[in-house]
PDB file of N, CA and C in Angstrom:
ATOM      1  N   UNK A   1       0.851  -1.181   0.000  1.00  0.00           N
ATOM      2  CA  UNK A   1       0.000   0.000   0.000  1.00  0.00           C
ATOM      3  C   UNK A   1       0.893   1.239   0.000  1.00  0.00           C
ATOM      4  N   UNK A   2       0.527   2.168  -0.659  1.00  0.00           N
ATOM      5  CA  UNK A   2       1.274   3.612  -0.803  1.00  0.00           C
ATOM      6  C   UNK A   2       0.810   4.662   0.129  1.00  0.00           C
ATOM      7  N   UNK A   3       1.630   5.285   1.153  1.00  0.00           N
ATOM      8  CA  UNK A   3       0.692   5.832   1.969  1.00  0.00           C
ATOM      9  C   UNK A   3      -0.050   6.949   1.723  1.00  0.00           C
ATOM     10  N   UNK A   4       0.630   7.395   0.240  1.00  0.00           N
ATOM     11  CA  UNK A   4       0.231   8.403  -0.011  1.00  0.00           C
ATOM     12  C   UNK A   4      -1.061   8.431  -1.181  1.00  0.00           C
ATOM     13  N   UNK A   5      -1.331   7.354  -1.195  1.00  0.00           N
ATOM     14  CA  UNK A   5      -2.958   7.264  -2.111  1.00  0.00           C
ATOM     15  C   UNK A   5      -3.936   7.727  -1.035  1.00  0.00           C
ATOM     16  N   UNK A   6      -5.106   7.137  -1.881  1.00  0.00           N
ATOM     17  CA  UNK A   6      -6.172   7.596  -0.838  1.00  0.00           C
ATOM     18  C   UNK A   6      -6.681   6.589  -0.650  1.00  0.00           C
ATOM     19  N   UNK A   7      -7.364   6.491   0.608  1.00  0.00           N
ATOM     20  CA  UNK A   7      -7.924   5.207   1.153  1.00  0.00           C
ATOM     21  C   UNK A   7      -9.382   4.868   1.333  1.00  0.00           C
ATOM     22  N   UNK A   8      -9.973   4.035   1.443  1.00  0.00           N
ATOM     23  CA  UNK A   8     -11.244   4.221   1.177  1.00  0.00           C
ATOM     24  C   UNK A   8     -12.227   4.402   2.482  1.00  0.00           C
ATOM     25  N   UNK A   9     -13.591   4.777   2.273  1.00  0.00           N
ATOM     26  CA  UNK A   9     -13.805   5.147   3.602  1.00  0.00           C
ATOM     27  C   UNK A   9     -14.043   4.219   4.699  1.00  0.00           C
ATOM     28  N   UNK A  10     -13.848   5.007   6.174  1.00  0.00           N
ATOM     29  CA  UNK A  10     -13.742   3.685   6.921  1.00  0.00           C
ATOM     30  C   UNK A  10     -15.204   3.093   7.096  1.00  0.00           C
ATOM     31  N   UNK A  11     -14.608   2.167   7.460  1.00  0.00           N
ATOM     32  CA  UNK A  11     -15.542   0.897   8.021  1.00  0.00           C
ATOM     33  C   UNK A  11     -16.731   1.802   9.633  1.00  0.00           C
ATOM     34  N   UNK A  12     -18.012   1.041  10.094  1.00  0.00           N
ATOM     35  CA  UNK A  12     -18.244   1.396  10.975  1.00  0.00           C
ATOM     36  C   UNK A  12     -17.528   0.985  12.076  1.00  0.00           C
ATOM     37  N   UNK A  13     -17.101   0.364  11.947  1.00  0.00           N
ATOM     38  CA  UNK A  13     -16.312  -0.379  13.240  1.00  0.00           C
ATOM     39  C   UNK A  13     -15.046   0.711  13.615  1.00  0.00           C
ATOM     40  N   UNK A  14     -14.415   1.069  12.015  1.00  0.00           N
ATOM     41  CA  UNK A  14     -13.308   2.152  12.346  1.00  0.00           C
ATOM     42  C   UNK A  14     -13.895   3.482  12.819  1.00  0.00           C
ATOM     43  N   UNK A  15     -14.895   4.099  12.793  1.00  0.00           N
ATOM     44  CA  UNK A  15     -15.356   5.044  13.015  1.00  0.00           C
ATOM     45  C   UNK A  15     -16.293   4.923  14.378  1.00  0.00           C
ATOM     46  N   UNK A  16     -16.480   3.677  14.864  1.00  0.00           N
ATOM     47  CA  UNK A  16     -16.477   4.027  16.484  1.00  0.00           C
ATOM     48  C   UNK A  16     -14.889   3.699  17.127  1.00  0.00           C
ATOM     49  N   UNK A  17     -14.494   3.161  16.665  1.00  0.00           N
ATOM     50  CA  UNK A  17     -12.869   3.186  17.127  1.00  0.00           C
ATOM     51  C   UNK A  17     -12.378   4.597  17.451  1.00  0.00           C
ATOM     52  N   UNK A  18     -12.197   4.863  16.548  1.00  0.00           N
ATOM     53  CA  UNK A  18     -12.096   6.232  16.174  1.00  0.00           C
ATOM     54  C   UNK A  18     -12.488   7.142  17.281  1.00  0.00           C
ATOM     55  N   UNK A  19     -14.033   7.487  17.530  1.00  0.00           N
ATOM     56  CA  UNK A  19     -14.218   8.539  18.042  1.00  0.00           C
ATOM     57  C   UNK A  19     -14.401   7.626  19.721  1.00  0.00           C
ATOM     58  N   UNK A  20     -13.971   6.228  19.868  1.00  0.00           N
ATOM     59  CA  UNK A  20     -13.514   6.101  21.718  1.00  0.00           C
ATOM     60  C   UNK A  20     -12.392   6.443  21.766  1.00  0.00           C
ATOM     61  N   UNK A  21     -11.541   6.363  20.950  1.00  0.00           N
ATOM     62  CA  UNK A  21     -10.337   6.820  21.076  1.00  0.00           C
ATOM     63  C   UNK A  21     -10.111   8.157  21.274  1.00  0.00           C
ATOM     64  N   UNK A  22     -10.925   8.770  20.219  1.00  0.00           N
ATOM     65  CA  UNK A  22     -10.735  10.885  20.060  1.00  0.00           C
ATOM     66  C   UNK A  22     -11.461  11.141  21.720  1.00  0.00           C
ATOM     67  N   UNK A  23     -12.193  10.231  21.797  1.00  0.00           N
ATOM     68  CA  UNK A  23     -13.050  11.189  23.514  1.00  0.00           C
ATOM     69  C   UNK A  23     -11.742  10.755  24.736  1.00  0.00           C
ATOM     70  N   UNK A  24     -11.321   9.650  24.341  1.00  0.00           N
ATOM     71  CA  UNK A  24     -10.226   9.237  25.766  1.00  0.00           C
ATOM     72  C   UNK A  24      -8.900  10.270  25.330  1.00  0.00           C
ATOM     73  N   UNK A  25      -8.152  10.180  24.282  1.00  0.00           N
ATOM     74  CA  UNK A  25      -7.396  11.508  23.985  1.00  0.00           C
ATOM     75  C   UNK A  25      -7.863  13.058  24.851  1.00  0.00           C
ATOM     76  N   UNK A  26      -9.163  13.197  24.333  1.00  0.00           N
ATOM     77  CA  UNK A  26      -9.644  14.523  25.323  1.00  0.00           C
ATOM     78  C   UNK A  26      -9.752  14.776  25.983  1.00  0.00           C
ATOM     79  N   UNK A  27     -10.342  13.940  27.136  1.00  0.00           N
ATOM     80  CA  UNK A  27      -9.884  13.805  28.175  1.00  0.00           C
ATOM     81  C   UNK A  27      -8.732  13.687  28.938  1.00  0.00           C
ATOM     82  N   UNK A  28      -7.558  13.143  28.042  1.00  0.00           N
ATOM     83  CA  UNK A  28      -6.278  13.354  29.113  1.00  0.00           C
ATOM     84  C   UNK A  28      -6.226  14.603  28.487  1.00  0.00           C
ATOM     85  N   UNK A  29      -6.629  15.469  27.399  1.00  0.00           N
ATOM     86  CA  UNK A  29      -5.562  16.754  26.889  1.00  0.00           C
ATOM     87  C   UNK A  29      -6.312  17.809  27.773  1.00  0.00           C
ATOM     88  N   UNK A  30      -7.669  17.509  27.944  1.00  0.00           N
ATOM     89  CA  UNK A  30      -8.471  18.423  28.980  1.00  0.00           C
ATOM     90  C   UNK A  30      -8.017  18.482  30.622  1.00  0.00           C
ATOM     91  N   UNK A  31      -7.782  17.360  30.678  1.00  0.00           N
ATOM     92  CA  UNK A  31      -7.571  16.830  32.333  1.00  0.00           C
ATOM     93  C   UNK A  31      -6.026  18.039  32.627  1.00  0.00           C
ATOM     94  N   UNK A  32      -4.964  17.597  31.509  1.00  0.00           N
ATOM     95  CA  UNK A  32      -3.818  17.894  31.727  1.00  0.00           C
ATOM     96  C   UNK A  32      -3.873  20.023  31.419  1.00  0.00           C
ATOM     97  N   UNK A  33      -4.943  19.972  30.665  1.00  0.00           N
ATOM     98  CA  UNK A  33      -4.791  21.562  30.951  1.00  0.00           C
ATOM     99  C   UNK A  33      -5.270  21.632  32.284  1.00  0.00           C
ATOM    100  N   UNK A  34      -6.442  21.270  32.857  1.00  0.00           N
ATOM    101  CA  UNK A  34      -6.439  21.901  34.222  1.00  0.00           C
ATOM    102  C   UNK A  34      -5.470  21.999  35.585  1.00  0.00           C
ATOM    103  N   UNK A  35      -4.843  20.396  35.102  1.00  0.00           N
ATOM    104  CA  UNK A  35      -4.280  19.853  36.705  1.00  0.00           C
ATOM    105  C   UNK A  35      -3.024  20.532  36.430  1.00  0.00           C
ATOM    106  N   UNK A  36      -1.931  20.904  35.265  1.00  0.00           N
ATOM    107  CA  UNK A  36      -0.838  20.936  34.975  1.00  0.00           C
ATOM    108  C   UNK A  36      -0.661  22.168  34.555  1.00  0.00           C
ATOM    109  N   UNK A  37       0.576  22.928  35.115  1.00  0.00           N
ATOM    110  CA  UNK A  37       0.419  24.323  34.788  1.00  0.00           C
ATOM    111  C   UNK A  37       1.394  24.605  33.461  1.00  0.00           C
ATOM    112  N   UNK A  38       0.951  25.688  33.515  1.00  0.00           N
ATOM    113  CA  UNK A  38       1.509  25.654  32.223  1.00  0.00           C
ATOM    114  C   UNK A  38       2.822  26.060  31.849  1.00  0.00           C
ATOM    115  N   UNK A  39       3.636  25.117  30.867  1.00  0.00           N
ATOM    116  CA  UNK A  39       4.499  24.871  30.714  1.00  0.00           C
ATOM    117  C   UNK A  39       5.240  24.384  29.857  1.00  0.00           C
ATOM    118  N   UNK A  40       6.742  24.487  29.186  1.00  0.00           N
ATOM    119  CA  UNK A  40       7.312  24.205  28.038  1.00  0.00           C
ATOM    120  C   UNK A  40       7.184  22.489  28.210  1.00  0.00           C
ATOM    121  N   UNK A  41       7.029  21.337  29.294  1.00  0.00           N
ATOM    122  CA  UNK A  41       6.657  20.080  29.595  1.00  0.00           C
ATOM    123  C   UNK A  41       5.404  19.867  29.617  1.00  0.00           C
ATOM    124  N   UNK A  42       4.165  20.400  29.162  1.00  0.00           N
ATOM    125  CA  UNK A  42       3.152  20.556  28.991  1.00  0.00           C
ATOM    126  C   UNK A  42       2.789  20.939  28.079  1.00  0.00           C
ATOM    127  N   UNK A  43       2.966  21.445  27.475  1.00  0.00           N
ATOM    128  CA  UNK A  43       3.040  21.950  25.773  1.00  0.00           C
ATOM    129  C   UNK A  43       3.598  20.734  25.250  1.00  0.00           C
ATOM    130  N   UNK A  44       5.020  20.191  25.301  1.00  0.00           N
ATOM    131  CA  UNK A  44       5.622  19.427  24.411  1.00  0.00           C
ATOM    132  C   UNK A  44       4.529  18.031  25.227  1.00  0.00           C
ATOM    133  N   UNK A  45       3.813  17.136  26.072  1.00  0.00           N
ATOM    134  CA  UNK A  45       2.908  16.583  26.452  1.00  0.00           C
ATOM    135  C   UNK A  45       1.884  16.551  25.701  1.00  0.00           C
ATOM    136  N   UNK A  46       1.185  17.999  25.887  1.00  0.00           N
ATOM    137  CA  UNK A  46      -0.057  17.638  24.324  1.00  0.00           C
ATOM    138  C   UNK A  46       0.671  17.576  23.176  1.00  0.00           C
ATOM    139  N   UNK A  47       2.101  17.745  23.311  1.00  0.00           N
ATOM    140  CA  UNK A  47       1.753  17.545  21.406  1.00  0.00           C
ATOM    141  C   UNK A  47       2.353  16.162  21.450  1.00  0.00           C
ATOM    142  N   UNK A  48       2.741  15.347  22.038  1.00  0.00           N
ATOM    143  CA  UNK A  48       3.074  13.894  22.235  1.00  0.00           C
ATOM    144  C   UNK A  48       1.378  13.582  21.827  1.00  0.00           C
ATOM    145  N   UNK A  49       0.426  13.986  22.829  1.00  0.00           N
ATOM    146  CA  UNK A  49      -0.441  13.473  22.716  1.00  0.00           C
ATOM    147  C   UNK A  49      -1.688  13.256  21.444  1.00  0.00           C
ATOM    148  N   UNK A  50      -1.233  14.582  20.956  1.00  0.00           N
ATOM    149  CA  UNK A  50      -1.766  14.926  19.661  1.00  0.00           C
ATOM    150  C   UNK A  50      -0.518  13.748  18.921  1.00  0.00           C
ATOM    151  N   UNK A  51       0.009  13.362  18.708  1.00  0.00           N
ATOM    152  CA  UNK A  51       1.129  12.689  17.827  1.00  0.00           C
ATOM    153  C   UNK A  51       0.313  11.008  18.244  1.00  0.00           C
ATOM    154  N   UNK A  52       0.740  10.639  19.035  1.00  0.00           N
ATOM    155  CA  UNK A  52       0.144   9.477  19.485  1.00  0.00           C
ATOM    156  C   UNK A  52      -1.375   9.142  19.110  1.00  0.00           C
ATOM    157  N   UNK A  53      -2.202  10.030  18.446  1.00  0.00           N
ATOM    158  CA  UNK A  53      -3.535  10.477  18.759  1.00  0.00           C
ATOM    159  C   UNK A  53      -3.819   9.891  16.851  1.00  0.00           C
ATOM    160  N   UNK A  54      -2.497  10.915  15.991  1.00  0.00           N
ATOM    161  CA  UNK A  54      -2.163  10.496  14.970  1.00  0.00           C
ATOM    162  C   UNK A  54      -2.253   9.328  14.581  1.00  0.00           C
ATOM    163  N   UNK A  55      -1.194   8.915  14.872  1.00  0.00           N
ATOM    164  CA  UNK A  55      -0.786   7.204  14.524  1.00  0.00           C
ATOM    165  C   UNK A  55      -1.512   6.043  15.159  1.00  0.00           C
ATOM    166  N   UNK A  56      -2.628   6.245  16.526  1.00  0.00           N
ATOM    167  CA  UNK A  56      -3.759   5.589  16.412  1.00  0.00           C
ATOM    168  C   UNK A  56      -4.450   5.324  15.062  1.00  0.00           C
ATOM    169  N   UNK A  57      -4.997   6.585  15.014  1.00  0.00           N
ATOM    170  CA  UNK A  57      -6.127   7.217  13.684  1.00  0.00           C
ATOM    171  C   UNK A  57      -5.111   6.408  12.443  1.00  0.00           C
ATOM    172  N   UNK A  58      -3.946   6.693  12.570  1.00  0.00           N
ATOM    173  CA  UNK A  58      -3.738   6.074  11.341  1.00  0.00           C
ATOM    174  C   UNK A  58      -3.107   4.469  11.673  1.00  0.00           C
ATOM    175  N   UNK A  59      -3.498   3.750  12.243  1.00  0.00           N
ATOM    176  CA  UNK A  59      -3.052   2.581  12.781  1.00  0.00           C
ATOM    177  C   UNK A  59      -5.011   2.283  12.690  1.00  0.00           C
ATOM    178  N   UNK A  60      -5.838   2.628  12.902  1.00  0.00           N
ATOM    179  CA  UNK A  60      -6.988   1.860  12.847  1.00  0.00           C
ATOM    180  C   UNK A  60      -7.845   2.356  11.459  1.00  0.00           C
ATOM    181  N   UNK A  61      -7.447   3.244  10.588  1.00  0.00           N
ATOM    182  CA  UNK A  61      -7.758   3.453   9.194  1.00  0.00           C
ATOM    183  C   UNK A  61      -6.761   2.523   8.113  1.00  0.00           C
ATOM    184  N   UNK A  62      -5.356   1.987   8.299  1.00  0.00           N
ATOM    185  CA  UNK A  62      -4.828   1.343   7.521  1.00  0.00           C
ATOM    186  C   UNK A  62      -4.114   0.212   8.206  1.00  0.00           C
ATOM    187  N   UNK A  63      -5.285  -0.822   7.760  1.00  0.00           N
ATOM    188  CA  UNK A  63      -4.747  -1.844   8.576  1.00  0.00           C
ATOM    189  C   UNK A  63      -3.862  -2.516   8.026  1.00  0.00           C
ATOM    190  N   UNK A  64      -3.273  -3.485   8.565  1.00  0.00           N
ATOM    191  CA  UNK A  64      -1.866  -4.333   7.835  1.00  0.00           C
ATOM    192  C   UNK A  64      -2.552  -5.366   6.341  1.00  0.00           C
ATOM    193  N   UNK A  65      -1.907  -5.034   5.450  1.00  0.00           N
ATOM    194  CA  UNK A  65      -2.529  -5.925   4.343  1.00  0.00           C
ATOM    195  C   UNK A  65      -2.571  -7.322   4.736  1.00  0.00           C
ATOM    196  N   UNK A  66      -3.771  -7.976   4.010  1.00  0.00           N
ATOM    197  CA  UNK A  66      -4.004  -9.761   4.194  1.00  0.00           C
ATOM    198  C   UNK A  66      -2.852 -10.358   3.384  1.00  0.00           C
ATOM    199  N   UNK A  67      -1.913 -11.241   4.173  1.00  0.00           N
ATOM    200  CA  UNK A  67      -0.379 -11.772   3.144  1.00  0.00           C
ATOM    201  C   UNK A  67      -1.376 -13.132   2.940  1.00  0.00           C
TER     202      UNK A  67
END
C-alpha cells in the first residue's frame, strides 16, 4: 500500500474506534490543561499526545494488508 494514495472510507467499526479513542485523547488533553500548569513540559505533552492520537487514527484506518 502507498501511503500516499487515498484510502477508502472507513468501516463502521473504524469510526467508532475512532471517536472512543478521540473522547479518551480529550480527556487526558483536557484533564492535563487543568491539573498541569503551564508549561514548556506541557506543551511538548499535548503535542506527544496529539502525535500518538495520529498514529492511532492512522493505525486503525490502515490496517496491515491480508499476506
Amino acid at each position: 500500500m502507498n501511503p500516499f494514495e487515498y484510502n477508502e472510507k472507513p468501516t463502521e467499526q473504524m469510526l467508532s474506534d475512532l471517536t472512543r479513542f478521540r473522547e479518551l485523547f480529550r480527556g487526558l488533553h483536557d484533564t492535563a490543561q487543568l491539573i498541569v500548569p503551564n508549561s514548556r513540559e506541557r506543551s511538548l505533552a499535548l503535542t506527544k499526545l496529539e502525535e500518538a492520537s495520529h498514529w492511532l487514527n492512522r493505525a486503525i484506518t490502515h490496517p496491515p494488508e491480508q499476506q
